[in-house]
N, C-alpha and C. Protein backbone atom coordinates (compact mmCIF):
# COMPACT_ATOMS: atom_id res chain seq x y z
N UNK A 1 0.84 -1.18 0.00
CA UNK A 1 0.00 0.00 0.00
C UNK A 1 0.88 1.24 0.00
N UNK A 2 0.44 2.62 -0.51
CA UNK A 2 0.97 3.10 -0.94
C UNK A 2 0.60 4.49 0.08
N UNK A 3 0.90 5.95 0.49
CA UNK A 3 0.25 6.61 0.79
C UNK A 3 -0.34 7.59 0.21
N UNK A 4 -1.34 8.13 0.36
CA UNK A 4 -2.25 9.31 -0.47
C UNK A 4 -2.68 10.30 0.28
N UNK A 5 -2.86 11.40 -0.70
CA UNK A 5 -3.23 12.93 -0.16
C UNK A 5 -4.35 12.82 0.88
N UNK A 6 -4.34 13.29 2.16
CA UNK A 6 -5.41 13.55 2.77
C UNK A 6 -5.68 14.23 2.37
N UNK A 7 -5.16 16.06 2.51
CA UNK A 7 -5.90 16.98 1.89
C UNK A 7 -5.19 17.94 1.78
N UNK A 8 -5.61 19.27 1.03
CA UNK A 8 -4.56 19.93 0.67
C UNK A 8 -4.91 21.41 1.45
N UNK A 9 -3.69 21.66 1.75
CA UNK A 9 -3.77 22.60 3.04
C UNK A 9 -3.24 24.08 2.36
N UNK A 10 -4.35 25.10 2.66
CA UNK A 10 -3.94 26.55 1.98
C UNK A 10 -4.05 26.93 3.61
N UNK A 11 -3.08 27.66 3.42
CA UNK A 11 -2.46 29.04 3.95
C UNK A 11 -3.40 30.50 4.37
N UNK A 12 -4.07 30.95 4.78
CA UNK A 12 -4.55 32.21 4.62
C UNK A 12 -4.94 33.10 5.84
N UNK A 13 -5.20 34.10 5.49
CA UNK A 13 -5.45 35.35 6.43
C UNK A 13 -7.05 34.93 7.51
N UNK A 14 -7.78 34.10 6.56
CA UNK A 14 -9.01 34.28 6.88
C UNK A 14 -9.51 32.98 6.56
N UNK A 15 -9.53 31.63 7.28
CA UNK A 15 -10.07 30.52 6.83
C UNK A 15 -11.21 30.17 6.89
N UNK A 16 -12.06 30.88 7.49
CA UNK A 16 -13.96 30.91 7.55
C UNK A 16 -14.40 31.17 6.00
N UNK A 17 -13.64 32.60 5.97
CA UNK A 17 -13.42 33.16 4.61
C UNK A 17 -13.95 32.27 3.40
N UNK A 18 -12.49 31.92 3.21
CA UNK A 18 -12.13 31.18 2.28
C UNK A 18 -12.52 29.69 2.02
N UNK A 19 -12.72 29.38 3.21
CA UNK A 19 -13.58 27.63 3.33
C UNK A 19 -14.98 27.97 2.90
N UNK A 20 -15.53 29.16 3.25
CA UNK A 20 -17.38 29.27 2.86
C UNK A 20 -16.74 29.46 1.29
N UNK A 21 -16.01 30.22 0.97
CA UNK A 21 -15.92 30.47 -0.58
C UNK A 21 -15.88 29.16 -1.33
N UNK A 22 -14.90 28.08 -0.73
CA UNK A 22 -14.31 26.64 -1.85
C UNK A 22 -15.45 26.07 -1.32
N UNK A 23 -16.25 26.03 -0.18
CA UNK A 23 -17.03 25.14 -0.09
C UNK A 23 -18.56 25.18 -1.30
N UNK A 24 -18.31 26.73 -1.57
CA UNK A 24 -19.71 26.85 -2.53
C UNK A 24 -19.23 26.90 -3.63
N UNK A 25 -18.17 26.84 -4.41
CA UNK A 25 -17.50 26.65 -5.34
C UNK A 25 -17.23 24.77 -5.63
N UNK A 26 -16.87 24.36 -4.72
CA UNK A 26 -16.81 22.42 -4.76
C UNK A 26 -18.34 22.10 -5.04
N UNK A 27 -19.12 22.59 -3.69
CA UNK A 27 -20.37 22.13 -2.99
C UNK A 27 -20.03 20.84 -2.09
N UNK A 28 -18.88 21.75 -0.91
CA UNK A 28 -18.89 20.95 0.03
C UNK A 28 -18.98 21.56 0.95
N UNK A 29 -19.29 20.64 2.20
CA UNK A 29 -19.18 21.30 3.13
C UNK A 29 -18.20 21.37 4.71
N UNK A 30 -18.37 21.73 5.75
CA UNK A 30 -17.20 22.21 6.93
C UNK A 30 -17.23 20.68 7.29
N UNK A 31 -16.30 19.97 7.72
CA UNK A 31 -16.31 18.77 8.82
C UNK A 31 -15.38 18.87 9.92
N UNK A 32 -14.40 20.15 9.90
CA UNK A 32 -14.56 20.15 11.14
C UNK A 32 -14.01 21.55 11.25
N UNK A 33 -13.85 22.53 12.31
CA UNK A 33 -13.26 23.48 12.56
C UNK A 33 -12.70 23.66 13.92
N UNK A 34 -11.59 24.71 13.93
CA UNK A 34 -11.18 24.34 15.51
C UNK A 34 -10.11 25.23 15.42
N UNK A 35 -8.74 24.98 16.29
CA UNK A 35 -7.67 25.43 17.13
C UNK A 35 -7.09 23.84 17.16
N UNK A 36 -5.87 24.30 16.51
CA UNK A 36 -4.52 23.44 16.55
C UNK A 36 -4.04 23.40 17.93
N UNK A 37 -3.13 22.77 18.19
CA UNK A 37 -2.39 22.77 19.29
C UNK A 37 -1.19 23.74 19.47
N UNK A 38 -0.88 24.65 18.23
CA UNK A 38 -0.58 25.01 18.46
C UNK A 38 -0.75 26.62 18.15
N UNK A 39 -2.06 26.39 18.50
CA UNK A 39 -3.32 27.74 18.31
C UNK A 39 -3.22 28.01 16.58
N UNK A 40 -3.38 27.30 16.11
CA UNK A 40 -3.31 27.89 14.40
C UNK A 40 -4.87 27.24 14.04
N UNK A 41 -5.50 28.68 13.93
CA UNK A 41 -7.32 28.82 13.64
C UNK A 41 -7.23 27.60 11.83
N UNK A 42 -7.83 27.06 12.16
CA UNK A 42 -8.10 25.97 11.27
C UNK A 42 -9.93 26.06 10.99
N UNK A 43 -10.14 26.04 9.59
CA UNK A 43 -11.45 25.10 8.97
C UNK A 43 -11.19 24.17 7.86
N UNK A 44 -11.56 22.77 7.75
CA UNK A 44 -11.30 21.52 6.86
C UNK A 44 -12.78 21.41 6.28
N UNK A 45 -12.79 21.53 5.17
CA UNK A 45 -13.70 20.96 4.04
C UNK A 45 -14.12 19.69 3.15
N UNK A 46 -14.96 19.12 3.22
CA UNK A 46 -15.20 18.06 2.99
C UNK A 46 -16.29 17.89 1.64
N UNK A 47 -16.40 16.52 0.77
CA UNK A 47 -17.86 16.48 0.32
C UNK A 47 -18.99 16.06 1.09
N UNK A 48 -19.94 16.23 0.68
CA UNK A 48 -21.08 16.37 1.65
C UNK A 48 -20.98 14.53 2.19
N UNK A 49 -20.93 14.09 1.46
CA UNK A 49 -21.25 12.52 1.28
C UNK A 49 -19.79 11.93 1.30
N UNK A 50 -18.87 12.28 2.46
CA UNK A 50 -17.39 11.95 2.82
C UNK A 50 -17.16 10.66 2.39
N UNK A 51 -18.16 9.27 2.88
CA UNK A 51 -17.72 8.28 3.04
C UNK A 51 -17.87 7.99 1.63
N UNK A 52 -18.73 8.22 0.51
CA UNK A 52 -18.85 7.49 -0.47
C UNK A 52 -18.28 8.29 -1.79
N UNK A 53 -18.10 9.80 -1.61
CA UNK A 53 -17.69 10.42 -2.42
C UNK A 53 -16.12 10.21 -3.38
N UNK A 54 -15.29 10.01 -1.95
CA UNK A 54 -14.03 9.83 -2.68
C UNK A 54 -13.56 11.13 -3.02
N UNK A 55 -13.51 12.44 -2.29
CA UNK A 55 -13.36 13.77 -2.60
C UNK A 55 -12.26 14.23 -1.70
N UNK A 56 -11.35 14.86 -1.97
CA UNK A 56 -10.44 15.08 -1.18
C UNK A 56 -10.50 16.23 0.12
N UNK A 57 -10.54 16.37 1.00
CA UNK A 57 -10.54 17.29 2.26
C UNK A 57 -9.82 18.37 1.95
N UNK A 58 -9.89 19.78 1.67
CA UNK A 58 -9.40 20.90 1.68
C UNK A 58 -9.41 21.85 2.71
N UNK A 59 -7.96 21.93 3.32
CA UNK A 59 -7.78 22.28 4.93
C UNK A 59 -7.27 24.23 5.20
N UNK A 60 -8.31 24.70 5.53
CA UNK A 60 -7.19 26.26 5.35
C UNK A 60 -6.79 26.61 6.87
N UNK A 61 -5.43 27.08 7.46
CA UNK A 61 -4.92 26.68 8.07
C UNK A 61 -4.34 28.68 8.10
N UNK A 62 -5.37 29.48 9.00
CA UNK A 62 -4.82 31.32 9.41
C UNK A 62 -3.32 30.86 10.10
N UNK A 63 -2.84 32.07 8.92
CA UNK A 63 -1.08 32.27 9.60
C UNK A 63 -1.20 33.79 9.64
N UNK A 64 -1.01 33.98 10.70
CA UNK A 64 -0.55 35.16 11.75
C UNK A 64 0.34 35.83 10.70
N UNK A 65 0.55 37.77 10.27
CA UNK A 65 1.07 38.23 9.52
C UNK A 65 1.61 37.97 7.97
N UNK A 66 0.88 37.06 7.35
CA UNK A 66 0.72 36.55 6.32
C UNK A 66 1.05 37.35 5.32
N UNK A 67 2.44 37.41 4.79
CA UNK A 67 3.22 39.05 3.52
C UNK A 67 1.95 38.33 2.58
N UNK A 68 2.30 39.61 1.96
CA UNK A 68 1.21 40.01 0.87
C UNK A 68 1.73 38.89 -0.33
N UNK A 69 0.93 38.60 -1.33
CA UNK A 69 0.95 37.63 -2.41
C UNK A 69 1.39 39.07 -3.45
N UNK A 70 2.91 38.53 -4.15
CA UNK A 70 3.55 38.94 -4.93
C UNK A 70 3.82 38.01 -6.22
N UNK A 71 3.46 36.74 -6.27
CA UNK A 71 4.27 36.16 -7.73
C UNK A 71 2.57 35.03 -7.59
N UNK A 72 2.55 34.35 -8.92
CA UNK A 72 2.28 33.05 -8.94
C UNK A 72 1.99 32.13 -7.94
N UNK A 73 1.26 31.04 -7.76
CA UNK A 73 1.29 30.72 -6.82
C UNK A 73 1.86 29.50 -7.21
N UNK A 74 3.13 28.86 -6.59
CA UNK A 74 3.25 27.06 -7.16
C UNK A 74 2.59 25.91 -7.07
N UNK A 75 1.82 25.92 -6.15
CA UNK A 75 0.85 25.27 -6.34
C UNK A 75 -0.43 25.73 -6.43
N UNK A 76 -1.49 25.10 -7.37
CA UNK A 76 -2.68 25.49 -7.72
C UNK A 76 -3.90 24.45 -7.87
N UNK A 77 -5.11 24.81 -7.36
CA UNK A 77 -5.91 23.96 -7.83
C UNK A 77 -6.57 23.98 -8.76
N UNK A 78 -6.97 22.71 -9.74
CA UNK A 78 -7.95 22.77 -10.61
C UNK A 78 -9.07 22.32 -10.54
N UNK A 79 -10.02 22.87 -10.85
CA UNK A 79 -11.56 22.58 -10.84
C UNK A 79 -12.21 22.53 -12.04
N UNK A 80 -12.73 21.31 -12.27
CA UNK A 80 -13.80 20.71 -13.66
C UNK A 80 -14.88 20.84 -14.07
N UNK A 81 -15.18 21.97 -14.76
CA UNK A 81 -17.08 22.26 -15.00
C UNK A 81 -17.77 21.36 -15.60
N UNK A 82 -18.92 21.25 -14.92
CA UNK A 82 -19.35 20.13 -15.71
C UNK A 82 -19.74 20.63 -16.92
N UNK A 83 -19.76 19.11 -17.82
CA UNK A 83 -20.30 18.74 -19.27
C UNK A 83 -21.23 20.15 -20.10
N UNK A 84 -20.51 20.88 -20.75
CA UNK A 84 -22.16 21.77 -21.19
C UNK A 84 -21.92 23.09 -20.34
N UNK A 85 -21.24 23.43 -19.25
CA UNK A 85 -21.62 24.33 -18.17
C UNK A 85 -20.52 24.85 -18.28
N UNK A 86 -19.41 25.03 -18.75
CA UNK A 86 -18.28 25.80 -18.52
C UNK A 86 -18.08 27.12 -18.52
N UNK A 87 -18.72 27.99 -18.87
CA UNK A 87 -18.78 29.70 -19.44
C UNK A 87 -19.85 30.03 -18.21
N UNK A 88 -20.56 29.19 -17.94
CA UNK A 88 -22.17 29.53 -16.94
C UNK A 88 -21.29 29.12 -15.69
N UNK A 89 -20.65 27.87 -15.71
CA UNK A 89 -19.52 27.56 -13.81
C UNK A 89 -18.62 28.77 -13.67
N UNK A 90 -17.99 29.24 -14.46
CA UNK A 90 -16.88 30.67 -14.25
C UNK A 90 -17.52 31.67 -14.11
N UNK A 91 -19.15 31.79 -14.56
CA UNK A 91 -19.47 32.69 -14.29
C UNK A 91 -19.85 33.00 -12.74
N UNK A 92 -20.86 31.91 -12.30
CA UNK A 92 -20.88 31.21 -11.00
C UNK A 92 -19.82 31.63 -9.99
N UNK A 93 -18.46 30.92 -10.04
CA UNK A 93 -17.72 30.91 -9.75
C UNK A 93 -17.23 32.58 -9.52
N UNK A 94 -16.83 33.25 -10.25
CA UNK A 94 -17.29 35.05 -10.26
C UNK A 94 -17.78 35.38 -9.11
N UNK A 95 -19.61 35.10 -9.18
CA UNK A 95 -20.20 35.97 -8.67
C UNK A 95 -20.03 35.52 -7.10
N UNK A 96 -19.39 34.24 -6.70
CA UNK A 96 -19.13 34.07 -5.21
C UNK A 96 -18.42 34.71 -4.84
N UNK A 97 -17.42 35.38 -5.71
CA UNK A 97 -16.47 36.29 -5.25
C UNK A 97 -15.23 35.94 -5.90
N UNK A 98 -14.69 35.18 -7.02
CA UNK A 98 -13.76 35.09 -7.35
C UNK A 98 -13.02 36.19 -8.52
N UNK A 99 -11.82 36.64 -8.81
CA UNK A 99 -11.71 37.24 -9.81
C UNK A 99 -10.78 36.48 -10.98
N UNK A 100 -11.29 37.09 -12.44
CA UNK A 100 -10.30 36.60 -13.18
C UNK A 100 -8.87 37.17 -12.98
N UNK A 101 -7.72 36.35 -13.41
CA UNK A 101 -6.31 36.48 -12.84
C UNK A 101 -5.58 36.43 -14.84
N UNK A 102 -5.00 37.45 -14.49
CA UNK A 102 -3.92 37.29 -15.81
C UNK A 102 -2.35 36.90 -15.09
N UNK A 103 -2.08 35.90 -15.71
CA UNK A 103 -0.83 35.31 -15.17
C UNK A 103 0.11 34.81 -15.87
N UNK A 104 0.21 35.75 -17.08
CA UNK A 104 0.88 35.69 -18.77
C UNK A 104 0.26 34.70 -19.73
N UNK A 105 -1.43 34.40 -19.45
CA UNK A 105 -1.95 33.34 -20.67
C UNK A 105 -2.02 34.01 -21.72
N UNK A 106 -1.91 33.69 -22.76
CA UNK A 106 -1.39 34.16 -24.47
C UNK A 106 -2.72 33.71 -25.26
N UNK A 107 -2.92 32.76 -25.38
CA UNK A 107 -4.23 32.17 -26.27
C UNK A 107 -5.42 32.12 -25.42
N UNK A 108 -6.09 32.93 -26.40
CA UNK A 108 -7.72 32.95 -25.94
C UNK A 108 -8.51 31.82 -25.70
N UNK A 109 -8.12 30.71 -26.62
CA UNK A 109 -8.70 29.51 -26.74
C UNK A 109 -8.01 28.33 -26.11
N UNK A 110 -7.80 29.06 -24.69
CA UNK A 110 -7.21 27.77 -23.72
C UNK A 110 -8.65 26.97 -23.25
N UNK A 111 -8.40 25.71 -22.80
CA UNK A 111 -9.18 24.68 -22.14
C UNK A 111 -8.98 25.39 -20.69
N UNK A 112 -8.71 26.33 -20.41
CA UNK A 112 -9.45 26.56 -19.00
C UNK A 112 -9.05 28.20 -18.76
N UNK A 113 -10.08 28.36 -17.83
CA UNK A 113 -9.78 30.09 -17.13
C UNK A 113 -8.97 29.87 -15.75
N UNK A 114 -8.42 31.12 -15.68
CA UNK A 114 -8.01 31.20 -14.46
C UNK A 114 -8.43 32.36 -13.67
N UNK A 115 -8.61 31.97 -12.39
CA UNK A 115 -9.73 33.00 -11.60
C UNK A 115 -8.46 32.97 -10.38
N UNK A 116 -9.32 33.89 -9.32
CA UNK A 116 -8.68 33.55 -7.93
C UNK A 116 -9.36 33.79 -7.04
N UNK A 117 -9.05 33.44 -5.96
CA UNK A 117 -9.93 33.45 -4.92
C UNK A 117 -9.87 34.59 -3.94
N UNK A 118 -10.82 34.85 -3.50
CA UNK A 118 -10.95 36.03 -2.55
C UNK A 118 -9.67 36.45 -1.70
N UNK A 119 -8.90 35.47 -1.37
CA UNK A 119 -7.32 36.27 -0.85
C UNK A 119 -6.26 36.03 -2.08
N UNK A 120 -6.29 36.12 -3.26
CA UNK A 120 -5.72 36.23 -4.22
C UNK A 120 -5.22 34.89 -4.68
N UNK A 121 -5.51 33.75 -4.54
CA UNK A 121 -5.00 32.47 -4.93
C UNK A 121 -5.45 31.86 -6.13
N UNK A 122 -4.56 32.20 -7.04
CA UNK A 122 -5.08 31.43 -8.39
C UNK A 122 -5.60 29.71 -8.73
N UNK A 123 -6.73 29.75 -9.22
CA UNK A 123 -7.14 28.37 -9.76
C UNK A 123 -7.02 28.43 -11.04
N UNK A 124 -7.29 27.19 -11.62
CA UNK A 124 -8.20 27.22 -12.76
C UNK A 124 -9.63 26.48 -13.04
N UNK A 125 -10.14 26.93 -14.11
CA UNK A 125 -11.67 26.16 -14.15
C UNK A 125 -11.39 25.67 -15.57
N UNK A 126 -11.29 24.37 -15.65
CA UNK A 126 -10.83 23.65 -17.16
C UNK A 126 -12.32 22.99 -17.50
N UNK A 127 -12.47 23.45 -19.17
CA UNK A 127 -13.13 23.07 -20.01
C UNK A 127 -13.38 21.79 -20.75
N UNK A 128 -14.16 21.05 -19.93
CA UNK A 128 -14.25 18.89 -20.40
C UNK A 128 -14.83 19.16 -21.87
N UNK A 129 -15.42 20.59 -22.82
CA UNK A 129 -15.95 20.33 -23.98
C UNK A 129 -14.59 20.83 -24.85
N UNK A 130 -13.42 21.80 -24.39
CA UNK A 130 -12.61 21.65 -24.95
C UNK A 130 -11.75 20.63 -25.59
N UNK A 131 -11.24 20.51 -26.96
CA UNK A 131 -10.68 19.24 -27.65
C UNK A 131 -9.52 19.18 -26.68
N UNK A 132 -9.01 20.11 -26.49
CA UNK A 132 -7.49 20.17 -25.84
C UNK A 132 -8.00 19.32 -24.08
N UNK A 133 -8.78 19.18 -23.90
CA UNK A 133 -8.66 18.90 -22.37
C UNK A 133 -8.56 17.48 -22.53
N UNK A 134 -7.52 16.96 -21.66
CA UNK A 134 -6.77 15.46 -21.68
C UNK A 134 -7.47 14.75 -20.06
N UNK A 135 -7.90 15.27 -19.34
CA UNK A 135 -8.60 14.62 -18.23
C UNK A 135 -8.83 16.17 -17.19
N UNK A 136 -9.95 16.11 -16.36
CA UNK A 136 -10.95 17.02 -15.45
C UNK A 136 -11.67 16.73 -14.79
């Protein structure tokens, strides 16, 4: 056996924030919230349906004086609109509060947008009707 991602842990100013934001953006919801041990304000996100979903836990984890976001981010998440819905999910996605992000894309006719999230963290939202999209 091998080991696998529990979940992927962002960083931020404001994790109530930002967990209500990915949670209505996934459509998941809180499973647990709290205080670390070593007082670091934590909320973990879940799919609604944990046991059968197979969805990964997304953990945001407030750091105290947090410098401002200057470059790219190296790691990023991607998110898959469904079938048919891609132009109508980014839009969605928008009006929860996300913004579009220019981050030197060149062609108009990429398989996905890139947005960011309310404390500036770039995603993308990739297009399953695009020819170019290889898996989402």
């Amino acid at each position: 056996m091998v080991t696998h991602i529990a979940a992927t842990t962002i960083d931020c100013a404001d994790p109530e924030r930002l967990a209500g934001f990915w949670s209505a953006v996934l459509g998941y919801s809180t499973a647990q919230t709290g205080t670390s041990t070593d007082g670091t304000a934590f909320v973990e996100i879940g799919p609604a349906d944990w046991d059968t979903a197979g969805g990964q836990a997304v953990l945001f984890e407030q750091v105290p004086n947090l410098p401002p976001k200057v470059a790219k981010n190296r790691v990023h998440l991607d998110v898959a609109a469904p079938t048919g819905r891609y132009r109508i999910e980014v839009q969605r996605i928008i009006a929860l509060g996300a913004t579009e992000a220019a981050i030197g894309q060149r062609d108009a006719d990429l398989p996905w947008t890139v947005l960011a999230d309310p404390e500036g963290n770039e995603f993308c939202v990739l297009n399953r009707d695009h020819p170019a999209t290889v898996r989402g």
